[in-house]
C-alpha atoms as a PDB file:
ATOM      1  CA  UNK A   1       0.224  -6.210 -13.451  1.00  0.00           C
ATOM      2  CA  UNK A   2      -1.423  -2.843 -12.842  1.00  0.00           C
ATOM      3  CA  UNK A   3      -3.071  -1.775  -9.235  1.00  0.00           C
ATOM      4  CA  UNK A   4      -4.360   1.579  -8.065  1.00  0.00           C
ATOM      5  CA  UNK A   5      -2.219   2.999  -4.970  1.00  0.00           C
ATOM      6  CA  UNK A   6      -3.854   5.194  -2.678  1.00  0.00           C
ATOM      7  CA  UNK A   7      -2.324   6.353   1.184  1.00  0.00           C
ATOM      8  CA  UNK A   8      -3.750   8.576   3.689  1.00  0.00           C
ATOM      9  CA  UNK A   9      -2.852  12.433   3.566  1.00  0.00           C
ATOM     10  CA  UNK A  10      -0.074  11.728   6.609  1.00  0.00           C
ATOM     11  CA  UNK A  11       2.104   9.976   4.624  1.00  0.00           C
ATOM     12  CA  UNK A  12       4.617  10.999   1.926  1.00  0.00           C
ATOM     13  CA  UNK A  13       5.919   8.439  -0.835  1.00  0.00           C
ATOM     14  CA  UNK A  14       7.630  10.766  -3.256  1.00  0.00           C
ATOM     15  CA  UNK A  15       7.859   8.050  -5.873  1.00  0.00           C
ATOM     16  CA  UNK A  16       4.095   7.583  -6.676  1.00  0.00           C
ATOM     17  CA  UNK A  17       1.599   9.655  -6.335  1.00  0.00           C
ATOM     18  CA  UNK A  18      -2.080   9.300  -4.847  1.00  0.00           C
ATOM     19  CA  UNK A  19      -4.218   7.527  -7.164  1.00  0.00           C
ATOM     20  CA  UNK A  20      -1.421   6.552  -9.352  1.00  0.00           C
ATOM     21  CA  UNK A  21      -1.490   3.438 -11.488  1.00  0.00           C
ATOM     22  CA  UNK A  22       1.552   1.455 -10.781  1.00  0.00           C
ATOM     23  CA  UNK A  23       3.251  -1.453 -12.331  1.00  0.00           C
ATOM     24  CA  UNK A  24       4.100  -4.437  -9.660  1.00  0.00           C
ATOM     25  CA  UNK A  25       4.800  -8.195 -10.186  1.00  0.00           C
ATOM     26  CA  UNK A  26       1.981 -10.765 -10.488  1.00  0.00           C
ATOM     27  CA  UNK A  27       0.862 -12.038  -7.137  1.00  0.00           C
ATOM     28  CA  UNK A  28       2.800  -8.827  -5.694  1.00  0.00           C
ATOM     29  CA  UNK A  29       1.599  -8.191  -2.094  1.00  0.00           C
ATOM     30  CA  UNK A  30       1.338  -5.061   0.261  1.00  0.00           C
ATOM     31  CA  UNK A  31       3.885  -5.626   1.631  1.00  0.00           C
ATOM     32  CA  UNK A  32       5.871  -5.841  -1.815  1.00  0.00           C
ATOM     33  CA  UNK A  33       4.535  -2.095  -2.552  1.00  0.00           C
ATOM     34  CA  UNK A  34       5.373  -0.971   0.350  1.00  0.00           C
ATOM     35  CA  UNK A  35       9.142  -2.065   0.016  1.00  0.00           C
ATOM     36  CA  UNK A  36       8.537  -1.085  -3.628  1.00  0.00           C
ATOM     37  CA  UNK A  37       7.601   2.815  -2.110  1.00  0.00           C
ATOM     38  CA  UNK A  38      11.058   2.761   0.038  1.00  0.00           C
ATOM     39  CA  UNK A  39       8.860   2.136   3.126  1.00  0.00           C
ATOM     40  CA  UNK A  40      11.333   0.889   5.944  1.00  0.00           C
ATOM     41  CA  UNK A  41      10.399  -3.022   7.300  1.00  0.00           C
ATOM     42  CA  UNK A  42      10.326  -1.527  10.433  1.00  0.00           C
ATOM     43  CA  UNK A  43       7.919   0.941   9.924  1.00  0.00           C
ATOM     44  CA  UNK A  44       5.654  -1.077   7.426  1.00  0.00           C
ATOM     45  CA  UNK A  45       4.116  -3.066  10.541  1.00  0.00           C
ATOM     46  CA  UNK A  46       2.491   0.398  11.769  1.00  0.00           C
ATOM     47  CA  UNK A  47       0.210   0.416   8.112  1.00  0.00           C
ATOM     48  CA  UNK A  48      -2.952  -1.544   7.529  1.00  0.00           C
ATOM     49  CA  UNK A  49      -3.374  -2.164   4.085  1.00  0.00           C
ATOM     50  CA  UNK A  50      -6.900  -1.956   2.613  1.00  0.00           C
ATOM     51  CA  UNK A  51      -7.438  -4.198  -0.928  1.00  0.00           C
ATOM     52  CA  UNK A  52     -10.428  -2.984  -2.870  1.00  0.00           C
ATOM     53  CA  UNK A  53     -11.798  -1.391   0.095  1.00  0.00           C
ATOM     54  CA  UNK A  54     -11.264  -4.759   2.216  1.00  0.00           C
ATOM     55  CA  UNK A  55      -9.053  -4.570   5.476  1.00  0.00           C
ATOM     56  CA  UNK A  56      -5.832  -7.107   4.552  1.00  0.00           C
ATOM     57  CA  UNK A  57      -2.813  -8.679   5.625  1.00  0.00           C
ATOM     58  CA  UNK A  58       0.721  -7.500   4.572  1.00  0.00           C
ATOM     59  CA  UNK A  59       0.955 -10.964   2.286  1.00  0.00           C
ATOM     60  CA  UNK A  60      -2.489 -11.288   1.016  1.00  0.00           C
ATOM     61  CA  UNK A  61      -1.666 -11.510  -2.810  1.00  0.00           C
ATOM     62  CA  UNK A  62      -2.881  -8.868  -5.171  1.00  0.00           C
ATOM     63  CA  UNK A  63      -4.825  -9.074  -8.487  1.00  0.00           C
ATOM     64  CA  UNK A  64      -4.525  -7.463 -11.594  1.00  0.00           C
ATOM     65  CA  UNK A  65      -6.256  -3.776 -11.265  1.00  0.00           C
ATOM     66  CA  UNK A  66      -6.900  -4.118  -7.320  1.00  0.00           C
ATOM     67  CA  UNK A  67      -6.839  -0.981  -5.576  1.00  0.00           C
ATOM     68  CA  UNK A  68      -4.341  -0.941  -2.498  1.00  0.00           C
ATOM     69  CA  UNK A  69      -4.949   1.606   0.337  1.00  0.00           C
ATOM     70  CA  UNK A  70      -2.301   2.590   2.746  1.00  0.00           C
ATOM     71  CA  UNK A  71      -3.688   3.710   5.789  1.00  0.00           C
ATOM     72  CA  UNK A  72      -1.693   4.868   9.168  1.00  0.00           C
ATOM     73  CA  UNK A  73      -3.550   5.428  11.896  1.00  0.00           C
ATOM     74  CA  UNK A  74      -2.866   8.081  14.343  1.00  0.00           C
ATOM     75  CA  UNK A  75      -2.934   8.731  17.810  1.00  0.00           C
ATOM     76  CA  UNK A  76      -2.960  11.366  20.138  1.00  0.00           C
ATOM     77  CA  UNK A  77      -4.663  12.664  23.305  1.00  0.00           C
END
């Protein structure tokens, strides 16, 4: 199936770009993108993934032309 990928500026995925259609398996979650972009397990937990403009969990199951949004937040003082 095809989804929309979008991530905030502070984070670099050389393999897709912003706004690029991608390709995943049906029922593919964030968290399968976010392996799929060569994001480390350990670092995955620090990004909230947005579906379709909806705040969602790492496993919530995607659907055919959803938009995912990979947001990390950042800190500082």
């Amino acid at each position: 199936m095809k989804i929309t990928l979008t991530y905030n500026g502070v984070m670099q995925i050389p393999r897709f770009a912003r706004g690029e259609e991608i390709n995943v398996a049906d029922g593919a979650t964030p968290a399968d993108v976010m392996t799929l972009c060569e994001i480390k397990p350990d670092h995955q937990k620090y990004i909230i993934p947005f579906i379709n403009n909806q705040e969602a969990r790492a496993g919530t199951p995607m659907k055919e032309k959803d938009e995912l949004s990979l947001f990390l937040p950042l800190g500082g003082g």
